[in-house]
N, C-alpha and C. Protein backbone atom coordinates (compact mmCIF):
# COMPACT_ATOMS: atom_id res chain seq x y z
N UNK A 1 3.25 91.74 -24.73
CA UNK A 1 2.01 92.32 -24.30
C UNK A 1 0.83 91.42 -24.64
N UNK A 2 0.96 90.97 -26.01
CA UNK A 2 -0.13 89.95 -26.15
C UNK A 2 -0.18 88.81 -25.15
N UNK A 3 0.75 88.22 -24.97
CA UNK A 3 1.04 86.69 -24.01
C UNK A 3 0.24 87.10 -22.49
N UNK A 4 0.58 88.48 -21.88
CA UNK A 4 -0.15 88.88 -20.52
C UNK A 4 -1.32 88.56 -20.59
N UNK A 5 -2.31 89.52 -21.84
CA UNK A 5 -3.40 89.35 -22.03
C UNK A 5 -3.94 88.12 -22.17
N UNK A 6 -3.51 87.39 -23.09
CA UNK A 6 -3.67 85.99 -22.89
C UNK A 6 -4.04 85.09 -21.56
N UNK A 7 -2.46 85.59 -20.70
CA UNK A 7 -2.91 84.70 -19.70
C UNK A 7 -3.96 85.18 -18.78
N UNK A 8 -4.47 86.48 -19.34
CA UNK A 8 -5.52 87.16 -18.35
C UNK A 8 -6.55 86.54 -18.46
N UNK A 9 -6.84 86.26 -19.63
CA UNK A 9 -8.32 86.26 -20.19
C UNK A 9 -8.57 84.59 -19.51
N UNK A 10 -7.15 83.75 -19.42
CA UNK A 10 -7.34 82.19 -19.56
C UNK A 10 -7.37 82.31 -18.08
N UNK A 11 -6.89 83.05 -17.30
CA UNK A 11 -7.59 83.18 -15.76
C UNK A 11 -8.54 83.91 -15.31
N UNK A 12 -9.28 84.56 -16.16
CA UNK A 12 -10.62 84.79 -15.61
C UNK A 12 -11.60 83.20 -15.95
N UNK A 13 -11.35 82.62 -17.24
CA UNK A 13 -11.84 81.28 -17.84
C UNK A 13 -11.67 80.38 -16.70
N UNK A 14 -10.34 80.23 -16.08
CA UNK A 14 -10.59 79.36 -15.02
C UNK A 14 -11.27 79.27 -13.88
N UNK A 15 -10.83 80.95 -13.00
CA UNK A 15 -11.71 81.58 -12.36
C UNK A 15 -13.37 81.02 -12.27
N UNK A 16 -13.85 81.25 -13.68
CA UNK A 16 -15.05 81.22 -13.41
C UNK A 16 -15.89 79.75 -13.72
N UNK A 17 -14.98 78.88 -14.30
CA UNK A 17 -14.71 77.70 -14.23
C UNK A 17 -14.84 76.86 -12.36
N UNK A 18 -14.44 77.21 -11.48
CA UNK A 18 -14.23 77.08 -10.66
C UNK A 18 -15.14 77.43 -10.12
N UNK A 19 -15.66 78.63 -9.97
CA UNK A 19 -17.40 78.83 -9.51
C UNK A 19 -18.25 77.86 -9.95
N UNK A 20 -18.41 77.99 -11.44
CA UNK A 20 -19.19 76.88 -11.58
C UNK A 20 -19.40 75.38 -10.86
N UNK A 21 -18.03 74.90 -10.51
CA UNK A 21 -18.44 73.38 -10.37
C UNK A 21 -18.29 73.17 -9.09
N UNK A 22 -18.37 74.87 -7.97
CA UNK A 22 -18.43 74.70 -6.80
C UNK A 22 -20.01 74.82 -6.40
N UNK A 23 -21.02 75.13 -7.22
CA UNK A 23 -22.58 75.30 -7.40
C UNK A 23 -22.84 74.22 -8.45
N UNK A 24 -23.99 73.00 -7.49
CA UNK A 24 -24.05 72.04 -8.64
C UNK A 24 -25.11 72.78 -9.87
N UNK A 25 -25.10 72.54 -10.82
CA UNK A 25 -26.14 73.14 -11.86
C UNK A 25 -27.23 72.25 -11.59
N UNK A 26 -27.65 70.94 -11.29
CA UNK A 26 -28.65 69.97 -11.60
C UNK A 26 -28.66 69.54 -10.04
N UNK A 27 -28.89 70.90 -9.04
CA UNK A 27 -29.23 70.24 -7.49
C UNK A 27 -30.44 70.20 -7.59
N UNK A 28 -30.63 68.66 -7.05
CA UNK A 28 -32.28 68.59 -6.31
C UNK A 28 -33.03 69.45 -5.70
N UNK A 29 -34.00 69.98 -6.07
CA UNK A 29 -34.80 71.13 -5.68
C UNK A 29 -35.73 71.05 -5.36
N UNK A 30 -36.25 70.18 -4.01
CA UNK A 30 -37.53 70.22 -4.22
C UNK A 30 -38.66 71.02 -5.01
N UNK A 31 -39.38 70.30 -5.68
CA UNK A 31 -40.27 71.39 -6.36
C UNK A 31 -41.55 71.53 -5.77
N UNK A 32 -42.27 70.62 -5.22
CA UNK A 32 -43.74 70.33 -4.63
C UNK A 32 -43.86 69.37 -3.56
N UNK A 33 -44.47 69.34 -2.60
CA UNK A 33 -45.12 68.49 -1.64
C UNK A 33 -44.68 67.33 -1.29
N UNK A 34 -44.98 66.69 -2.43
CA UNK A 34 -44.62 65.22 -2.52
C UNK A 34 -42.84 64.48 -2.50
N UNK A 35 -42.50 65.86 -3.09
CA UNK A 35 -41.07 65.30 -2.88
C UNK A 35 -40.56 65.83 -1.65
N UNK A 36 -40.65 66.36 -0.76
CA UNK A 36 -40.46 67.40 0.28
C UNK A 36 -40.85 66.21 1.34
N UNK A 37 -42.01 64.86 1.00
CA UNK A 37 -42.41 64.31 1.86
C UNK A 37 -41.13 62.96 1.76
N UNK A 38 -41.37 62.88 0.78
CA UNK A 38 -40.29 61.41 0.23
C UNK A 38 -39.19 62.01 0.61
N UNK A 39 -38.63 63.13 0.79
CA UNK A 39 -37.02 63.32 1.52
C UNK A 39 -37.20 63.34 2.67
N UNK A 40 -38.17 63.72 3.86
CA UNK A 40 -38.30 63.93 4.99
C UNK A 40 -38.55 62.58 5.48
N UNK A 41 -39.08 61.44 4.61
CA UNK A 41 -39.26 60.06 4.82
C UNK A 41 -38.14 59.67 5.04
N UNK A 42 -37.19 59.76 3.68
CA UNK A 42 -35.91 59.57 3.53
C UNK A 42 -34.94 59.70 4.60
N UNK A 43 -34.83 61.08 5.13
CA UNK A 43 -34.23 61.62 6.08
C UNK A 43 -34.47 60.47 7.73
N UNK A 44 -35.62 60.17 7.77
CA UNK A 44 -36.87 59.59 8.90
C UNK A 44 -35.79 58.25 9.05
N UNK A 45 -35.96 57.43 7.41
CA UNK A 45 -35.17 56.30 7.52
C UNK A 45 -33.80 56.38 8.12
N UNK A 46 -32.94 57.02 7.36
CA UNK A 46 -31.84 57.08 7.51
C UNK A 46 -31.81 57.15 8.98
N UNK A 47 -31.86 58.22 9.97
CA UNK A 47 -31.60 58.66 11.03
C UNK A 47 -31.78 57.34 11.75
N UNK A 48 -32.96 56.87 11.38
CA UNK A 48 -33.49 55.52 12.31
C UNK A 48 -32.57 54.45 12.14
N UNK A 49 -31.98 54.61 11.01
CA UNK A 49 -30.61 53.23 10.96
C UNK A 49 -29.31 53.53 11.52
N UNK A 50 -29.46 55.03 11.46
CA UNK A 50 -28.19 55.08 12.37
C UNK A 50 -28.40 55.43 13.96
N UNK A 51 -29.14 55.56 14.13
CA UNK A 51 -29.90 55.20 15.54
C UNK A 51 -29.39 53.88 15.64
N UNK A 52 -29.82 53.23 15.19
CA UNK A 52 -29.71 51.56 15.53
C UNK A 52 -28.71 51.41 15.40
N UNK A 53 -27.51 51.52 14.24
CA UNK A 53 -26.47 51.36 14.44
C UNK A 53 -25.39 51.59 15.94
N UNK A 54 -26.26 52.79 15.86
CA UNK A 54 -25.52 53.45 17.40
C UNK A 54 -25.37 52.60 18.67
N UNK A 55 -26.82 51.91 18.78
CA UNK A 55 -27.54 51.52 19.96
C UNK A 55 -26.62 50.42 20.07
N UNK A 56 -26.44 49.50 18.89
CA UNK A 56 -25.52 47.94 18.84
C UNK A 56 -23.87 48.26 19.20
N UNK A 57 -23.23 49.23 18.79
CA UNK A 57 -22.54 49.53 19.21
C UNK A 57 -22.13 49.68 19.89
N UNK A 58 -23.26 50.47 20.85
CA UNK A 58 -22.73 51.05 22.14
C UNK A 58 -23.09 49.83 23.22
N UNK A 59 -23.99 49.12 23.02
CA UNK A 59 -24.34 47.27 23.68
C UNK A 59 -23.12 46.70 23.66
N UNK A 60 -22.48 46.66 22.27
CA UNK A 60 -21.44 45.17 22.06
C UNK A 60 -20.48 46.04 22.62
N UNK A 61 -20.05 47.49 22.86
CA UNK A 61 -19.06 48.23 23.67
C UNK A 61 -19.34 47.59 25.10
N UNK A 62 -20.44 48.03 25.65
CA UNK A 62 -20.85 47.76 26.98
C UNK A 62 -20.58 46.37 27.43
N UNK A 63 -21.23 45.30 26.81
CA UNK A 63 -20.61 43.50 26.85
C UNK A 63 -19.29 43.82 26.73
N UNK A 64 -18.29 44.52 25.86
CA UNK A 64 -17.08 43.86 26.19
C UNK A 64 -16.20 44.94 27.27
N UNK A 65 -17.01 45.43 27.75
CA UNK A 65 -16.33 46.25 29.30
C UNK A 65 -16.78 45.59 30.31
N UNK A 66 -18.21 44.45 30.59
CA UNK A 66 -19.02 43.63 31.16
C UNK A 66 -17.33 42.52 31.23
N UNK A 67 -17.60 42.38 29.88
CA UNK A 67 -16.87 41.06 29.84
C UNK A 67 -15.60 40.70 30.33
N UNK A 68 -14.51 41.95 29.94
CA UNK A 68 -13.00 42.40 30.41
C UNK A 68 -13.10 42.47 31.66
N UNK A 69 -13.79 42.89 32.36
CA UNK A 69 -14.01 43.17 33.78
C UNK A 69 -13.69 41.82 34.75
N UNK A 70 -14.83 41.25 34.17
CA UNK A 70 -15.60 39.57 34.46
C UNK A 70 -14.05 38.40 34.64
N UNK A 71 -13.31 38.99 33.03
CA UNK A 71 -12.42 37.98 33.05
C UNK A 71 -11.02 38.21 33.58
N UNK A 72 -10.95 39.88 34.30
CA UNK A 72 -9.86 39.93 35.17
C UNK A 72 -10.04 40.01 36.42
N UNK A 73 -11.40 39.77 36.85
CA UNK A 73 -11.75 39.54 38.26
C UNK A 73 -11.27 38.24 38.40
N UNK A 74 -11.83 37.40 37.49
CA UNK A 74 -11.64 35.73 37.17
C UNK A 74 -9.68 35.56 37.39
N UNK A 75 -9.33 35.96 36.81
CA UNK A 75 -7.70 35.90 36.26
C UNK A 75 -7.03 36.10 37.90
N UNK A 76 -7.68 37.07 38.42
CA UNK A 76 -7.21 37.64 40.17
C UNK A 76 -7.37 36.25 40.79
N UNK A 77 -8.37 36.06 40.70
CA UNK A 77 -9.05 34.84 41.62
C UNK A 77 -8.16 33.74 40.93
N UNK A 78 -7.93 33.33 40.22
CA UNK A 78 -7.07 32.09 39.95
C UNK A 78 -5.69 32.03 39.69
N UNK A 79 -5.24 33.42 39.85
CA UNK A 79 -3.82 33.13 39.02
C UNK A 79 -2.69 32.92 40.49
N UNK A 80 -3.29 32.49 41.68
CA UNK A 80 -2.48 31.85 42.65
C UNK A 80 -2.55 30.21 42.52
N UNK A 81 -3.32 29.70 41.50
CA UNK A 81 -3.75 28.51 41.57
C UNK A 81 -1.93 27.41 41.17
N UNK A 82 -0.98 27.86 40.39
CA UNK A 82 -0.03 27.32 39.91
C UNK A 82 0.42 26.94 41.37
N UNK A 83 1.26 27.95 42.11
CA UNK A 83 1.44 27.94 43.63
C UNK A 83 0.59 27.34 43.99
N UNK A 84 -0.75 26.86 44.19
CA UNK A 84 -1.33 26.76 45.25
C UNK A 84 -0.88 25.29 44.63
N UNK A 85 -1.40 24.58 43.65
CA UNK A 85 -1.05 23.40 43.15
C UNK A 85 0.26 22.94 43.35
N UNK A 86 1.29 23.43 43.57
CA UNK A 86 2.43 23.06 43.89
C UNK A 86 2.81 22.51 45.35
N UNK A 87 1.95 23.67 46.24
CA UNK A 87 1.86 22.88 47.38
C UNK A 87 1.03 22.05 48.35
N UNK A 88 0.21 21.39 47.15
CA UNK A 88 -0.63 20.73 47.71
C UNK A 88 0.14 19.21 48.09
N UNK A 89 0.86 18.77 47.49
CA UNK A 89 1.56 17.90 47.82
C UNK A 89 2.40 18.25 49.25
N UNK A 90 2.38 19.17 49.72
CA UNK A 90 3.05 19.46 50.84
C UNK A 90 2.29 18.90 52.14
N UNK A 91 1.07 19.37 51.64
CA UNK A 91 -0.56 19.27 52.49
C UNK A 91 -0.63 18.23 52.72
N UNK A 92 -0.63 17.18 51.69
CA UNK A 92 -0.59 15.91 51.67
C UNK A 92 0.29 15.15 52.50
N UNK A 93 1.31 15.76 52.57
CA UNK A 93 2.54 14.83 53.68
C UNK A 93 2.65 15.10 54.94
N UNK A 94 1.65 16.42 55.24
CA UNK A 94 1.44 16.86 56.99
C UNK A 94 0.29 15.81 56.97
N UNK A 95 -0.59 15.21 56.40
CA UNK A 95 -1.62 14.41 56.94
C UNK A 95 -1.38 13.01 56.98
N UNK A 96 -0.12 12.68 55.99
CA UNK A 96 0.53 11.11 55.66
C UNK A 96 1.03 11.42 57.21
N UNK A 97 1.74 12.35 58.03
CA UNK A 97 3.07 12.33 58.80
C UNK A 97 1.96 12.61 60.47
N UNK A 98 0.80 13.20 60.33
CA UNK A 98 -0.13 13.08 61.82
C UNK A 98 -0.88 11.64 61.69
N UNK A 99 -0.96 10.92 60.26
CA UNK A 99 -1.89 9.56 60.75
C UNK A 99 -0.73 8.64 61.09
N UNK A 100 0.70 9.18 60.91
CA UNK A 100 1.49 8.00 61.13
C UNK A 100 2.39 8.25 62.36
N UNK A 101 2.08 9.31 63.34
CA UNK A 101 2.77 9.25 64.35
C UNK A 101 1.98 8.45 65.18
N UNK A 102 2.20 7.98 66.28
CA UNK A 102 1.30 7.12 67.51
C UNK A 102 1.24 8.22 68.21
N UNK A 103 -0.82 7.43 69.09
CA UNK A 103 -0.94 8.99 69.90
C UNK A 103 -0.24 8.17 70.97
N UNK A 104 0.84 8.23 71.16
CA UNK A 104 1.47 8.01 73.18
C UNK A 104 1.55 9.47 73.31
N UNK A 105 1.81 8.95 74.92
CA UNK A 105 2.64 10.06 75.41
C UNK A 105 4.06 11.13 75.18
N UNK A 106 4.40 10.05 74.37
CA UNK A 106 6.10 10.25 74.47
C UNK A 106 6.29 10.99 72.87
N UNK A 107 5.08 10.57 72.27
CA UNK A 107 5.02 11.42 70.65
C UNK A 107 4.05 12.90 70.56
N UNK A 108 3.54 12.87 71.85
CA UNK A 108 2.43 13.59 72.23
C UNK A 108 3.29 15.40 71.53
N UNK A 109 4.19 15.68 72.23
CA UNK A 109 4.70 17.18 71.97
C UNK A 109 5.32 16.95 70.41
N UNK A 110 5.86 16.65 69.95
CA UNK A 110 5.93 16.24 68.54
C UNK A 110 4.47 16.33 67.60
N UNK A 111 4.07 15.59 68.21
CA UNK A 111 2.47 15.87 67.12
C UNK A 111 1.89 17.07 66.86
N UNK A 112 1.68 17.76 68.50
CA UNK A 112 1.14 18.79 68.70
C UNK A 112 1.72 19.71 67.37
N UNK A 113 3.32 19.90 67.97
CA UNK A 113 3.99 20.70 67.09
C UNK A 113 3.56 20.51 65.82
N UNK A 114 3.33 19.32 65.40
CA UNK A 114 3.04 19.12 63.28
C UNK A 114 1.79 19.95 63.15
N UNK A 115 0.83 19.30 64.59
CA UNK A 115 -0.70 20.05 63.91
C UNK A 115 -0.57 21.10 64.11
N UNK A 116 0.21 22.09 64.99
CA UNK A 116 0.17 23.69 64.48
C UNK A 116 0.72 24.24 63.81
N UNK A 117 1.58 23.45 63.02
CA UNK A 117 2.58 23.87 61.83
C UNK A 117 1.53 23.39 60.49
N UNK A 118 0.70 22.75 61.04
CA UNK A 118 -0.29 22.51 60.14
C UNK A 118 -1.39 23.07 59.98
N UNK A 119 -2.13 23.32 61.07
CA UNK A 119 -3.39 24.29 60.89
C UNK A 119 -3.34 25.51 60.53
N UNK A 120 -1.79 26.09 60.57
CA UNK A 120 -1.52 27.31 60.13
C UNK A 120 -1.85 27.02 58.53
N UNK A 121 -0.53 26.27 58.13
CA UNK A 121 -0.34 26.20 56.81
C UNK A 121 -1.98 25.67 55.92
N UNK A 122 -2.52 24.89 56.23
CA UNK A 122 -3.95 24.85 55.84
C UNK A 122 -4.94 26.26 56.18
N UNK A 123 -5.00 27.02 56.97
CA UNK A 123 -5.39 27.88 57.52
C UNK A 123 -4.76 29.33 55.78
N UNK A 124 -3.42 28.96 55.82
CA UNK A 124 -3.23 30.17 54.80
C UNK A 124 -3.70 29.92 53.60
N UNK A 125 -4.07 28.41 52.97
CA UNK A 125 -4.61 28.18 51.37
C UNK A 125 -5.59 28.34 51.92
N UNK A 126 -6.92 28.24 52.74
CA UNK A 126 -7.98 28.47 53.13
C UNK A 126 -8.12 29.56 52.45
N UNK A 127 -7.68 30.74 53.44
CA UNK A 127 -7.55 32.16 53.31
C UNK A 127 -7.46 32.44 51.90
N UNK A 128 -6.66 31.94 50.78
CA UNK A 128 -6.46 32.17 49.44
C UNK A 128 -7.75 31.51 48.55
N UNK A 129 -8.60 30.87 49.04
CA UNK A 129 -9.51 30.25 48.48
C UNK A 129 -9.42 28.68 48.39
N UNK A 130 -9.41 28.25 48.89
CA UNK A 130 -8.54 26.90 48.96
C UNK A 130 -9.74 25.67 49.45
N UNK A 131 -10.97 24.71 49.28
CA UNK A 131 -11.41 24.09 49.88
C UNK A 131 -11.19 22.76 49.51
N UNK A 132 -11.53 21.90 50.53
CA UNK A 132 -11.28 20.46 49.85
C UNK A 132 -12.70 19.91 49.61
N UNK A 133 -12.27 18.90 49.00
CA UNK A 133 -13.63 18.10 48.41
C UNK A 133 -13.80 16.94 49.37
N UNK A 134 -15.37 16.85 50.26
CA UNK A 134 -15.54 15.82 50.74
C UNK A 134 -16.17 14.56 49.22
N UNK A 135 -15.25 13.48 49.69
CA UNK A 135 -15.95 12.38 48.77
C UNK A 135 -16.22 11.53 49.12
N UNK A 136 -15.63 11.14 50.37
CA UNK A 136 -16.15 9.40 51.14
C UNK A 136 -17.67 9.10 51.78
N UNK A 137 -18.05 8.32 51.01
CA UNK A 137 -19.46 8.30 51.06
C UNK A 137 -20.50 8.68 50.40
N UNK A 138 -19.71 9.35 49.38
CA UNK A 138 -20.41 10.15 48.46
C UNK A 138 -21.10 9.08 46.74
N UNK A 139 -21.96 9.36 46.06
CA UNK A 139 -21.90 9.03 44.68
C UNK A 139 -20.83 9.36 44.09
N UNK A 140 -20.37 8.48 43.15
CA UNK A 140 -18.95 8.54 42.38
C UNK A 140 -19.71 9.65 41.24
N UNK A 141 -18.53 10.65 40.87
CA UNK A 141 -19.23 11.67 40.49
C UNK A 141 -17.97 11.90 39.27
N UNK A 142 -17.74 11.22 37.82
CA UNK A 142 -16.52 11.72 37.00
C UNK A 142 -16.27 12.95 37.27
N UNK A 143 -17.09 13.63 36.87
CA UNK A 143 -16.47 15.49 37.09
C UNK A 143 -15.66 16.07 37.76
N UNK A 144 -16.31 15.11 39.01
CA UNK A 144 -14.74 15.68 40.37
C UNK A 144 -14.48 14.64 40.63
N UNK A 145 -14.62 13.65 40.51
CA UNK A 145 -13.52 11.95 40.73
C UNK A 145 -12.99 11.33 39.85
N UNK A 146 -11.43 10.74 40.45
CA UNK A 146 -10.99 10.29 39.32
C UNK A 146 -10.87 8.46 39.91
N UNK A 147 -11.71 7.82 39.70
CA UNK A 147 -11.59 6.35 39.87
C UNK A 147 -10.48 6.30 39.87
N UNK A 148 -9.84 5.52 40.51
CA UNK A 148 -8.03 4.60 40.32
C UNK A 148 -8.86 2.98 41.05
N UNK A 149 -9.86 2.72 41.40
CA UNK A 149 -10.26 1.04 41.71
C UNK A 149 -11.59 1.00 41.83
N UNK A 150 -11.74 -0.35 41.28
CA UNK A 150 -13.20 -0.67 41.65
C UNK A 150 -13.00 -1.95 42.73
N UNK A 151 -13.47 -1.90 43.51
CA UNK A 151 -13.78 -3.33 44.36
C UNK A 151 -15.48 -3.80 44.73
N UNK A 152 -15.76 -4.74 45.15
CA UNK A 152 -16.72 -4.97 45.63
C UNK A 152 -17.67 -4.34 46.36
N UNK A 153 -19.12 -4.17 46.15
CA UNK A 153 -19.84 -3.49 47.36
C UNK A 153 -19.87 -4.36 48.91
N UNK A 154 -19.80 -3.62 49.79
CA UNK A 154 -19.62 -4.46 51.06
C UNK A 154 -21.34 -4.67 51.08
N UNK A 155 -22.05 -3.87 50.74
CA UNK A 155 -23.91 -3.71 51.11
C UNK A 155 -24.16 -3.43 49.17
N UNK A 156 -25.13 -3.64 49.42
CA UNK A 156 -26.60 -3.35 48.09
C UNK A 156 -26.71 -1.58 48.04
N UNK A 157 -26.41 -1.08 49.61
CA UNK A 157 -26.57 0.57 49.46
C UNK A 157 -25.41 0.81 49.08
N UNK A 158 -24.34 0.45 49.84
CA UNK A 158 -22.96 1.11 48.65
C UNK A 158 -22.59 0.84 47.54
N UNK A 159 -23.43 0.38 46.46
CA UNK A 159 -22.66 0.26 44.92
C UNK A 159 -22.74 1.42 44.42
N UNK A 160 -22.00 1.93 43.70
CA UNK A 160 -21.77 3.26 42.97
C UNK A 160 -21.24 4.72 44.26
N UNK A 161 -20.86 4.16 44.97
CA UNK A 161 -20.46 5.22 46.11
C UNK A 161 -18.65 5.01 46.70
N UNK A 162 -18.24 6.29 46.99
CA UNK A 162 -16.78 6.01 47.18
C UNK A 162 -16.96 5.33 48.30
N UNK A 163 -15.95 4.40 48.59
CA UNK A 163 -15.78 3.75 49.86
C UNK A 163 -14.27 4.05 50.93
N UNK A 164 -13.16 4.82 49.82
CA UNK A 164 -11.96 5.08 50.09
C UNK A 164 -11.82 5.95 49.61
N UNK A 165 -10.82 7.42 50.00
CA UNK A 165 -10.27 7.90 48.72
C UNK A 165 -8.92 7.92 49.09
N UNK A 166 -8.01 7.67 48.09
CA UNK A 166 -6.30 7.91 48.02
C UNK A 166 -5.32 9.00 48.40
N UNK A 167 -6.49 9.84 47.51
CA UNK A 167 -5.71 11.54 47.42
C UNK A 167 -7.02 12.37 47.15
N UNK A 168 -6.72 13.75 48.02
CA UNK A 168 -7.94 14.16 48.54
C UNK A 168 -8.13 15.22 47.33
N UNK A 169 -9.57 15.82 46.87
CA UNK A 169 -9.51 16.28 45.67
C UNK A 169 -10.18 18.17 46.50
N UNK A 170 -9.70 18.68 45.71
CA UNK A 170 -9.56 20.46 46.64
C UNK A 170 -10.37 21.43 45.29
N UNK A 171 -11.08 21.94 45.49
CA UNK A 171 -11.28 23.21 44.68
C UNK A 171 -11.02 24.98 44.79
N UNK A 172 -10.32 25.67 44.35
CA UNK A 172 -9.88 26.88 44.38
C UNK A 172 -11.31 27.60 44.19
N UNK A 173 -11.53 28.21 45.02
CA UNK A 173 -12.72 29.80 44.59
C UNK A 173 -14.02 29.21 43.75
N UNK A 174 -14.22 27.64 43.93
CA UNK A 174 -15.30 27.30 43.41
C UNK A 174 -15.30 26.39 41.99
N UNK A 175 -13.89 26.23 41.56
CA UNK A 175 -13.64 25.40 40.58
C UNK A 175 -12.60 24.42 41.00
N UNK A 176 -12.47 23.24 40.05
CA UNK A 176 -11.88 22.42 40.77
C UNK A 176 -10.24 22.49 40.43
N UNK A 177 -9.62 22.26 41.41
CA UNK A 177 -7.86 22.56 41.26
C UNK A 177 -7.67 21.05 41.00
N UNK A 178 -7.98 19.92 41.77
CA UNK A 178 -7.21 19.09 41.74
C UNK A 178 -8.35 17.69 41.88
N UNK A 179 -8.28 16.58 41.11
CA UNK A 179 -9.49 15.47 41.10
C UNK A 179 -8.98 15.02 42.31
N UNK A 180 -10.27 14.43 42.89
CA UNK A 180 -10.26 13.22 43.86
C UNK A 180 -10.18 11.96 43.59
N UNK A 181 -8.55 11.26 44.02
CA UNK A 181 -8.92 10.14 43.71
C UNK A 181 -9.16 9.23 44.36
N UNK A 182 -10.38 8.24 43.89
CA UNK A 182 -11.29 7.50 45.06
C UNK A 182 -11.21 5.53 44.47
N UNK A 183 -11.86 5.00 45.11
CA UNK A 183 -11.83 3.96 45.09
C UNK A 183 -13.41 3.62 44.89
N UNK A 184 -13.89 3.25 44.34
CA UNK A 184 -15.65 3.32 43.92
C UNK A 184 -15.84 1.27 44.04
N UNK A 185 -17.24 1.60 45.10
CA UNK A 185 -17.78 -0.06 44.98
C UNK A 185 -18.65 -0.06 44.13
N UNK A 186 -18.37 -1.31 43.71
CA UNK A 186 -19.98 -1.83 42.31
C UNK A 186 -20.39 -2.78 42.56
């Protein structure tokens, strides 16, 4: 009978133990004016930094939905470029194979046939984004030329200008796929 009581008394002790330290004893209370102003200041600050916080957030969110966007539009637009580079050498041997037939008569239906087996096939990298680079005649330009000779200027106006090029230089959707390589007089 004693031990019950005991544990009675030591759970009302806890009990009220537990009230206590769910009510702070030493809460800030405003007492007057001045402190009522310095928390409402307080309050003023705070809000305003997390304002700002917000605002950067939701910017550097926005840039990188700007940005993801940007760089799978980009990724669409180029990711035929492997293919397209592969058959550019193809391109290359329909124009080696029309400067080297003779125009007779007798090669005449033969040719025809290459150039419409050709204007097609140029006609479909077109379509994919596909342009070539004019360079003959042009200022030698590193960025999009790749020198392979220098020879002589034939004139005073052609030094620093292509006079030949080897292999024709093409850009995909506005960047360059493939250098031009030219022959530059000095």
């Amino acid at each position: 009978m004693l031990k019950s009581k005991d544990k009675k008394h030591d759970k009302k002790q806890t009990e009220g133990a537990d009230q206590t330290a769910e009510t702070p004893v030493n809460a800030e209370v405003p007492t007057d004016d001045t402190d009522k102003d310095k928390i409402i200041v307080e309050q003023k600050a705070r809000i305003d930094e997390l304002n700002d916080k917000f605002l950067r957030l939701f910017a550097e969110f926005d840039n990188y939905r700007k940005r993801t966007s940007k760089e799978r539009l980009e990724l669409c637009k180029t990711a035929s470029s492997d293919v397209i580079i592969s058959m550019l050498p193809v391109l290359d041997d329909f124009e080696r194979a029309l400067d080297a037939i003779p125009n007779d008569e007798a090669n005449k239906v033969v040719k025809d046939g290459i150039v419409l087996i050709y204007n097609k096939y140029k006609a479909v990298l077109t379509k994919e984004g596909l342009e070539e680079m004019i360079s003959k005649g042009e200022v030698f330009n590193a960025d999009i030329h790749e020198a392979i000779a220098n020879v002589a200027a034939p004139s005073e106006d052609m030094k620093g200008k292509i006079i030949d090029q080897v292999e024709k230089g093409y850009y995909l959707n506005g960047t360059i796929l493939r250098f031009a390589k030219v022959v530059v007089a000095n």
